[in-house]
N, C-alpha and C. Protein backbone atom coordinates (compact mmCIF):
# COMPACT_ATOMS: atom_id res chain seq x y z
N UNK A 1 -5.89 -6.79 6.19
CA UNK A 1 -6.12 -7.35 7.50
C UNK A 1 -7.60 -7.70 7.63
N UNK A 2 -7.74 -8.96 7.84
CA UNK A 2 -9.10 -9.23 8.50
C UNK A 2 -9.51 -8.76 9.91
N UNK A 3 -11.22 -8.29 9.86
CA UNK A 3 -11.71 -7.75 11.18
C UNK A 3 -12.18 -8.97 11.86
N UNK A 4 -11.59 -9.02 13.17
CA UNK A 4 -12.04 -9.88 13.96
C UNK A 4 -13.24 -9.86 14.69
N UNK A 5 -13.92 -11.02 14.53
CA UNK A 5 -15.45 -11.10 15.53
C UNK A 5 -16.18 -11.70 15.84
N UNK A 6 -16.50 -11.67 17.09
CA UNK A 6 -16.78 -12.71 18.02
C UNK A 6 -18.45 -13.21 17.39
N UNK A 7 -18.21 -14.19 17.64
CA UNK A 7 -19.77 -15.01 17.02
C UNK A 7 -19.80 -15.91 18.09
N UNK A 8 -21.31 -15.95 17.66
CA UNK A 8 -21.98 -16.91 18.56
C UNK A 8 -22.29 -18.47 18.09
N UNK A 9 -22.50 -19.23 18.63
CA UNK A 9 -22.47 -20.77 18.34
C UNK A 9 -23.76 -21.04 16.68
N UNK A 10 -24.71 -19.47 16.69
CA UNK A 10 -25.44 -20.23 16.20
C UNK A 10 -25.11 -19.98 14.57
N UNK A 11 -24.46 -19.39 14.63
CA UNK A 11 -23.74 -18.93 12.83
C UNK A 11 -22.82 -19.32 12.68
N UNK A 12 -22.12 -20.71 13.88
CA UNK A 12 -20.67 -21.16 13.47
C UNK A 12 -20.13 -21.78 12.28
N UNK A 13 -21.33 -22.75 11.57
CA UNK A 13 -21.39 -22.94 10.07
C UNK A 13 -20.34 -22.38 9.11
N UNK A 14 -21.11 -21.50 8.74
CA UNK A 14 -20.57 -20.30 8.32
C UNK A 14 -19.40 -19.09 8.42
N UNK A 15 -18.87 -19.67 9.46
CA UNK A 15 -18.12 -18.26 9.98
C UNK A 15 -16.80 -19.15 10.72
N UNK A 16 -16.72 -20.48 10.11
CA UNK A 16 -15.57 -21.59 11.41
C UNK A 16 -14.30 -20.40 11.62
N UNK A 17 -13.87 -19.36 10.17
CA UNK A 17 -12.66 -18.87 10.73
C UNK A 17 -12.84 -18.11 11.41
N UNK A 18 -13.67 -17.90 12.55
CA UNK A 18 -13.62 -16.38 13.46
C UNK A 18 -13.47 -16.95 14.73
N UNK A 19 -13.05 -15.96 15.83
CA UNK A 19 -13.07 -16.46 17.07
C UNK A 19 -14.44 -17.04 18.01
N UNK A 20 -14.56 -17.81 18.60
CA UNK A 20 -15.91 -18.41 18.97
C UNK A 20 -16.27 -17.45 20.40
N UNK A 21 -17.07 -17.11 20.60
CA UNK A 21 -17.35 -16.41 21.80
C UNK A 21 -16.69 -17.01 23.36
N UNK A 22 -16.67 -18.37 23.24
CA UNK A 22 -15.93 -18.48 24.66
C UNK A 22 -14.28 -18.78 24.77
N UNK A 23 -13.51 -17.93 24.32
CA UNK A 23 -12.53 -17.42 23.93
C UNK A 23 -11.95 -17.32 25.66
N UNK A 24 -10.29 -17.94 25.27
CA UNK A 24 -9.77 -17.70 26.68
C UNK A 24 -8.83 -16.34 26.31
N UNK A 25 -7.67 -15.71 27.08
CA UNK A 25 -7.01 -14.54 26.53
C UNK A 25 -5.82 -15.31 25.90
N UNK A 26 -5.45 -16.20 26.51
CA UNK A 26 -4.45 -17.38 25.56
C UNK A 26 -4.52 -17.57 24.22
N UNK A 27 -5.99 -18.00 24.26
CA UNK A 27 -6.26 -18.67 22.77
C UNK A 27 -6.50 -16.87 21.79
N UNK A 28 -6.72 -15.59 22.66
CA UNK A 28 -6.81 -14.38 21.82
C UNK A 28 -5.45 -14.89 20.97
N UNK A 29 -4.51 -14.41 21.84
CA UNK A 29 -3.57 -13.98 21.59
C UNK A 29 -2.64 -14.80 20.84
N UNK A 30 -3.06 -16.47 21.00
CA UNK A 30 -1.86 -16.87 20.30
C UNK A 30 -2.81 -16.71 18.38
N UNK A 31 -4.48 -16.40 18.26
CA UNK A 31 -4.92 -16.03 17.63
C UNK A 31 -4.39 -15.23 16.75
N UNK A 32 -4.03 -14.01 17.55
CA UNK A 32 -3.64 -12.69 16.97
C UNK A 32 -1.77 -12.95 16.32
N UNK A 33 -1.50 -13.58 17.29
CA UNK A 33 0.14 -13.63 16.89
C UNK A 33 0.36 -14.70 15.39
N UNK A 34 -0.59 -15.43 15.08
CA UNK A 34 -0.63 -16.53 14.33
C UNK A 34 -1.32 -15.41 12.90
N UNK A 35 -2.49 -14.81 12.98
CA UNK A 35 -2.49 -14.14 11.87
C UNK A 35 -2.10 -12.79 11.22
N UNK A 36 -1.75 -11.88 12.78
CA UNK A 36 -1.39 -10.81 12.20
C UNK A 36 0.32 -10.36 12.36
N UNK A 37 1.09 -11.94 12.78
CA UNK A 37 2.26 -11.17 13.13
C UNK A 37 3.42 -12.15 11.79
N UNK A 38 3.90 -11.27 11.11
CA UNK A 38 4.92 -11.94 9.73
C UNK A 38 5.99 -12.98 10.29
N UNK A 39 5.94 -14.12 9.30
CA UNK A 39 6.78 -14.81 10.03
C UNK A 39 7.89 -15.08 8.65
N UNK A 40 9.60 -15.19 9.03
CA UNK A 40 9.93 -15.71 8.14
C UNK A 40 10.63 -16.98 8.04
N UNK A 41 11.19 -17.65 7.13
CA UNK A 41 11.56 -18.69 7.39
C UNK A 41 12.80 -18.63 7.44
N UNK A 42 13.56 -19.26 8.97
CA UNK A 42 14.84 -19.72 9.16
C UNK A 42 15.31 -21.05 9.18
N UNK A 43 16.58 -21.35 8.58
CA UNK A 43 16.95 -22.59 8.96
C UNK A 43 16.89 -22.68 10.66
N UNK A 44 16.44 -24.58 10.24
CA UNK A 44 16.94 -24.66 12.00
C UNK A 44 18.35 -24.48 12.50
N UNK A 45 18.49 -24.53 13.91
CA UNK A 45 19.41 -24.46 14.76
C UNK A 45 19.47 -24.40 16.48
N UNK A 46 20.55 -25.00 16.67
CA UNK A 46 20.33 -25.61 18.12
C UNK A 46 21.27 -24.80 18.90
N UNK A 47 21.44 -24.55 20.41
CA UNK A 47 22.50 -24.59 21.39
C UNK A 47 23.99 -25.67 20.36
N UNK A 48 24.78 -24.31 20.76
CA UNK A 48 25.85 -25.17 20.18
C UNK A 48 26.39 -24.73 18.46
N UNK A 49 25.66 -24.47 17.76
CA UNK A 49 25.74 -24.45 16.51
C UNK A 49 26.43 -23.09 16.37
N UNK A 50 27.01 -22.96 15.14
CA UNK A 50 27.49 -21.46 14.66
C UNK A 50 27.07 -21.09 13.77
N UNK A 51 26.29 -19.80 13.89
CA UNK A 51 25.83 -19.30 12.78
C UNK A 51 26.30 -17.49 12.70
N UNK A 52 25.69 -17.56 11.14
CA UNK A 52 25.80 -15.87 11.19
C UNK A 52 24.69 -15.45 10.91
N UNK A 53 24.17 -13.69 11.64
CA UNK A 53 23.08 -13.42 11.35
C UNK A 53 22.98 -12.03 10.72
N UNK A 54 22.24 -11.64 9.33
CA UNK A 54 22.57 -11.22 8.98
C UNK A 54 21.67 -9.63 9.50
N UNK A 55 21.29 -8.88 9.80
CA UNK A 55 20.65 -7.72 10.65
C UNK A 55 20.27 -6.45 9.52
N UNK A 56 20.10 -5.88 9.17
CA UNK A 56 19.46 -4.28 9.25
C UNK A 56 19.80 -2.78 10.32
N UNK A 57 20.68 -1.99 10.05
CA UNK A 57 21.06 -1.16 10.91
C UNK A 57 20.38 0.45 10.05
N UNK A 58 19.62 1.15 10.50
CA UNK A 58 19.76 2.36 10.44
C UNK A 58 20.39 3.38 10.82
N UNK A 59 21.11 4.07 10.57
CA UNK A 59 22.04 5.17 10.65
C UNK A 59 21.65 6.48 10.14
N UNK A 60 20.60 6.99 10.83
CA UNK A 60 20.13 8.70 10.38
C UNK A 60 19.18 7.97 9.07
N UNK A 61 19.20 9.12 7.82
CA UNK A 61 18.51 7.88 6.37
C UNK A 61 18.96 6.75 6.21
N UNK A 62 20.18 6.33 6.27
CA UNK A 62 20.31 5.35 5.51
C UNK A 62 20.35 4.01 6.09
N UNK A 63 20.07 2.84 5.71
CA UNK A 63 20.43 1.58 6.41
C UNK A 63 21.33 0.79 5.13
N UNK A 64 22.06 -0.07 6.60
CA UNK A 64 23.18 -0.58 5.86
C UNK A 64 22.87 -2.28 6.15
N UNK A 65 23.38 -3.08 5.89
CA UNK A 65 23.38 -4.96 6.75
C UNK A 65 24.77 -5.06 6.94
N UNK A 66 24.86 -5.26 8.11
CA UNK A 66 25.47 -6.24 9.13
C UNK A 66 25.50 -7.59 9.51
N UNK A 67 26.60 -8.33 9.91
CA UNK A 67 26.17 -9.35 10.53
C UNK A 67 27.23 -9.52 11.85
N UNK A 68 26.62 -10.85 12.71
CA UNK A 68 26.93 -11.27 13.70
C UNK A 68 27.38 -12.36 13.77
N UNK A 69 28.52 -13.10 13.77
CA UNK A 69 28.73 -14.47 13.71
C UNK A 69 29.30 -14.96 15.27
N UNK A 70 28.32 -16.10 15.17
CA UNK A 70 28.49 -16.58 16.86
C UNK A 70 28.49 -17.74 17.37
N UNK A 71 28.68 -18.33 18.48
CA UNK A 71 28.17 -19.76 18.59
C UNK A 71 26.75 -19.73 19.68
N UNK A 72 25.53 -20.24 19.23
CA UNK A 72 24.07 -20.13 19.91
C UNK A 72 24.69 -20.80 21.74
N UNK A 73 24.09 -19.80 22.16
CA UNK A 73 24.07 -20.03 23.97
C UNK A 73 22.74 -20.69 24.17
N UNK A 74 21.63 -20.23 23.80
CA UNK A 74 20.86 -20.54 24.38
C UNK A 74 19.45 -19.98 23.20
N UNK A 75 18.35 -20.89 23.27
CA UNK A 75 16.92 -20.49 22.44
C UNK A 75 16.03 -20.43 23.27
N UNK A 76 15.26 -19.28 24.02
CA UNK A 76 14.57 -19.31 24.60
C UNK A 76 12.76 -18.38 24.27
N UNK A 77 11.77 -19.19 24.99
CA UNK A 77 10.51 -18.84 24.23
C UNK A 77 9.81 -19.76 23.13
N UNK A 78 8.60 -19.45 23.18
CA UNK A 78 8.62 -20.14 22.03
C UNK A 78 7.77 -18.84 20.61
N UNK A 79 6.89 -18.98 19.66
CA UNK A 79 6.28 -18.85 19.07
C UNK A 79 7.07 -17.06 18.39
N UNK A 80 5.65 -16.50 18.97
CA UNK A 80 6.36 -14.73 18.06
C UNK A 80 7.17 -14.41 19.45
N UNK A 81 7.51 -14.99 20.23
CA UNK A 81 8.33 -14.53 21.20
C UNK A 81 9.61 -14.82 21.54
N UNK A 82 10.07 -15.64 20.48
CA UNK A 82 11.57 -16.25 20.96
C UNK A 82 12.41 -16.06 20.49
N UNK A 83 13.46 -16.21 21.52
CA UNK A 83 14.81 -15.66 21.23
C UNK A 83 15.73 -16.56 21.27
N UNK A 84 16.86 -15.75 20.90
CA UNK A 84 18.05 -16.86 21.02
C UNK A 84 19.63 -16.11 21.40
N UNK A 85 20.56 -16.17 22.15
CA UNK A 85 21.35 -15.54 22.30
C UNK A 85 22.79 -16.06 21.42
N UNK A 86 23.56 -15.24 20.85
CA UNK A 86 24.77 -15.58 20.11
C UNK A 86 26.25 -15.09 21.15
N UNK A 87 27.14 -15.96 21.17
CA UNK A 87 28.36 -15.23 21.60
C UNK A 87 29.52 -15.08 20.90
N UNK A 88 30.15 -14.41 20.69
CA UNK A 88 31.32 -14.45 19.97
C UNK A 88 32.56 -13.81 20.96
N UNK A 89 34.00 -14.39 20.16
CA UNK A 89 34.81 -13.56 20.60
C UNK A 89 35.17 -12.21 20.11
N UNK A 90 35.70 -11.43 20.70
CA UNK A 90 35.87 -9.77 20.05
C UNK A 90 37.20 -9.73 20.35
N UNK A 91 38.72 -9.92 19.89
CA UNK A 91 39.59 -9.97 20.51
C UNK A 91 39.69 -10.99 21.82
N UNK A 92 40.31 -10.51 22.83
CA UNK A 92 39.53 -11.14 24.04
C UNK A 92 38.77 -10.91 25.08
N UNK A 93 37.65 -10.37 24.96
CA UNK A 93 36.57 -9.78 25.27
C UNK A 93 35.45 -10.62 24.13
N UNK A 94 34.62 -11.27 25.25
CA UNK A 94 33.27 -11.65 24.71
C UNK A 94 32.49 -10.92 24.71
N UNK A 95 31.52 -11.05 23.24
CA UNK A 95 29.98 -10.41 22.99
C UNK A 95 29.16 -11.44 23.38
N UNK A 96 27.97 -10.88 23.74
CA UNK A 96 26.60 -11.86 23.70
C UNK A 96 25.61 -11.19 23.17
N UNK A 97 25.09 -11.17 22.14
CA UNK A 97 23.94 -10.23 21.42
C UNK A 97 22.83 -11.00 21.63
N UNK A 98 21.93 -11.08 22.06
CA UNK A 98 20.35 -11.65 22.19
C UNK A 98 19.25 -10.97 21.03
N UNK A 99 18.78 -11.93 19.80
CA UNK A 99 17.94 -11.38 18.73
C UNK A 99 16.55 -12.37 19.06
N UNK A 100 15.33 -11.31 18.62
CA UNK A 100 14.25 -11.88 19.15
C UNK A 100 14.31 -12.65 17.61
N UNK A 101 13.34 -13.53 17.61
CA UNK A 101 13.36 -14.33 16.41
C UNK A 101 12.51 -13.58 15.12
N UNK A 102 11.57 -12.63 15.76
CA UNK A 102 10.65 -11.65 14.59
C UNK A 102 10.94 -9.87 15.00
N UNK A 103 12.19 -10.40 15.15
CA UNK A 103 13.18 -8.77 14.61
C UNK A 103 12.55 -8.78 13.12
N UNK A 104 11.79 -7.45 12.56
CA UNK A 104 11.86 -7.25 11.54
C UNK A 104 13.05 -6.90 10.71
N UNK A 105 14.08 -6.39 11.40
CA UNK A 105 15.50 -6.08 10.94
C UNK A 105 16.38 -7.04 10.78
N UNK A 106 15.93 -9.00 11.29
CA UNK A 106 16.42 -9.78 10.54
C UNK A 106 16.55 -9.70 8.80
N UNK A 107 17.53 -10.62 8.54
CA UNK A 107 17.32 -10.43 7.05
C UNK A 107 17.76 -12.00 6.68
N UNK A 108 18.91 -12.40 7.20
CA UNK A 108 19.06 -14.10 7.15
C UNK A 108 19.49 -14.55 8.32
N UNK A 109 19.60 -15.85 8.73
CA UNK A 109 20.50 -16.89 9.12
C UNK A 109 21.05 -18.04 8.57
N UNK A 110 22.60 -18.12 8.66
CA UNK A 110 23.27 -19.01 8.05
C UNK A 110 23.57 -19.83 8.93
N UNK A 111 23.28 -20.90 9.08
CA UNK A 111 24.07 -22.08 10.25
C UNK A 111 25.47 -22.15 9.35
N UNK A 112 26.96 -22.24 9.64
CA UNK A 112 27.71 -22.28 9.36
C UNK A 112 28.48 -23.67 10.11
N UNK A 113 28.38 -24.17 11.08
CA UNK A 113 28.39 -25.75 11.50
C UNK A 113 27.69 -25.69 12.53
N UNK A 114 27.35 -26.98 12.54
CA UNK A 114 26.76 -27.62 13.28
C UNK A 114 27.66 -28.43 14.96
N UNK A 115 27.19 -27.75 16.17
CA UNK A 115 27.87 -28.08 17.26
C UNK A 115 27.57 -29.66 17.87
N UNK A 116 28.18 -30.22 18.60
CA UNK A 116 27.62 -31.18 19.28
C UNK A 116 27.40 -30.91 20.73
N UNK A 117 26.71 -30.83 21.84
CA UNK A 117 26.64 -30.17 22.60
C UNK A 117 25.76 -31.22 23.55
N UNK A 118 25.58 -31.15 25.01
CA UNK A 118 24.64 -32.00 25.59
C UNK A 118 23.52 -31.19 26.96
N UNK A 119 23.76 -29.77 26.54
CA UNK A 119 22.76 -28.95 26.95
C UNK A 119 21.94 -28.07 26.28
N UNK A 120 21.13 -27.43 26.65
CA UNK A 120 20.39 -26.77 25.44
C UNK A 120 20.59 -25.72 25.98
N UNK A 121 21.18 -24.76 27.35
CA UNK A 121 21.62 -23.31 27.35
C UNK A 121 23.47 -23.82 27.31
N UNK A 122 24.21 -23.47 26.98
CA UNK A 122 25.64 -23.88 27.12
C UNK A 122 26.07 -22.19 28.41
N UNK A 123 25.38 -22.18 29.10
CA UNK A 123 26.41 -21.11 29.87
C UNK A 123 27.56 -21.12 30.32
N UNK A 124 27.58 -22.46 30.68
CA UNK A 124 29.89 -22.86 30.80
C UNK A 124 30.51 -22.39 29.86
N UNK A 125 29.99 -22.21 28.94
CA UNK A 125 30.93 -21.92 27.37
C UNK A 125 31.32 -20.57 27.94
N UNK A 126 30.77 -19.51 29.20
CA UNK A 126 31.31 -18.16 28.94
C UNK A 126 32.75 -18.10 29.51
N UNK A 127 32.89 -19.29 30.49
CA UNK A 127 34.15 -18.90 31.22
C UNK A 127 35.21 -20.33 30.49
N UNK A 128 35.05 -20.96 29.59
CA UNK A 128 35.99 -21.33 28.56
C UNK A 128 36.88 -20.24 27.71
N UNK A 129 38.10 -20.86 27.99
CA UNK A 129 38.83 -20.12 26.81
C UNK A 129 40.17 -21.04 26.04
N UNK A 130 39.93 -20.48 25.77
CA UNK A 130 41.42 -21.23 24.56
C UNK A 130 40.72 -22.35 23.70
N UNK A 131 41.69 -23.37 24.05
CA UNK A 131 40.75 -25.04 23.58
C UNK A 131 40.41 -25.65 24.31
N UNK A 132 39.97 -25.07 25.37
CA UNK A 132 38.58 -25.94 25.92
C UNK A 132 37.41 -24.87 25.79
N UNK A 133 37.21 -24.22 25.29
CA UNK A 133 36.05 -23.42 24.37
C UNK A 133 36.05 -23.87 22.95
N UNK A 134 36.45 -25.35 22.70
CA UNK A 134 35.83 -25.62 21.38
C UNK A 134 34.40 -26.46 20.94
N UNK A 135 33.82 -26.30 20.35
CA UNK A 135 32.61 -27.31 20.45
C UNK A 135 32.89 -28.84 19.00
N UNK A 136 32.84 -29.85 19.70
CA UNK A 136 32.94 -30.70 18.61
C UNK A 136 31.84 -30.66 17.73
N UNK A 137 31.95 -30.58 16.29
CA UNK A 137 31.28 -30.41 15.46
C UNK A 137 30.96 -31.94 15.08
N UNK A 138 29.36 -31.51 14.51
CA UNK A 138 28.81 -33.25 13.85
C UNK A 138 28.69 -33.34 12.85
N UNK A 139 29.51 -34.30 12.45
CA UNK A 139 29.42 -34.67 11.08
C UNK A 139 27.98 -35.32 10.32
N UNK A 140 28.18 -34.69 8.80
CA UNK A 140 26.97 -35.67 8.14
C UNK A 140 26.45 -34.88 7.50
């Protein structure tokens, strides 16, 4: 980990990667989230789409992986802060699991198709059932 520190204009030369003294708490932080927080890489995915996700569970010692397969409700946030909610059916009883996007206990995401959809939260989708809870899929 690099130590962070504030400099002054007249050693900026030298020092461009450090924070500049007139620093807002915005620019700290999206600072801090940009170098000290792990990012990994997911495929994209939209409202609408189905994917599975694959998780990390501890159980006393041991951990096992799991997954969640769902259709995306909604992506909300942006940067080390965002989330996205999945729903699935369970019998007939719906889940909605909400995963932040830098869960360290992620492990993958699979988009499994691709939805067509014309909102970016689908909350009507909760009180669909049968076949009119289907999402047309896009081809290509």
């Amino acid at each position: 980990m690099h130590p962070v520190r504030i400099t002054s204009d007249d050693n900026r030369e030298c020092c461009s990667n450090l924070i500049p003294i007139n620093y807002t708490m915005e620019s700290l932080i999206k600072f801090v989230q940009d170098e000290f927080v792990t990012k990994k890489e997911f495929p994209k995915f939209s409202s609408g789409d189905t994917i599975t996700v694959y998780y990390e569970i501890k159980e006393g010692e041991k951990t096992r992986t799991q997954f969640f397969k769902g259709v995306v409700i909604q992506r909300r946030g942006s940067g080390s802060t965002e989330t996205f909610t999945i729903r699935k059916m369970s019998g007939t009883v719906g889940v909605e699991r909400i995963f932040p996007i830098n869960l360290p206990a992620l492990q993958k995401i699979e988009v499994n198709k691709r939805g067509k959809v014309r909102r970016s939260r689908i909350y009507y989708f909760r009180e669909l059932t049968g076949k009119k809870a289907r999402i047309k899929e896009v081809r290509g």
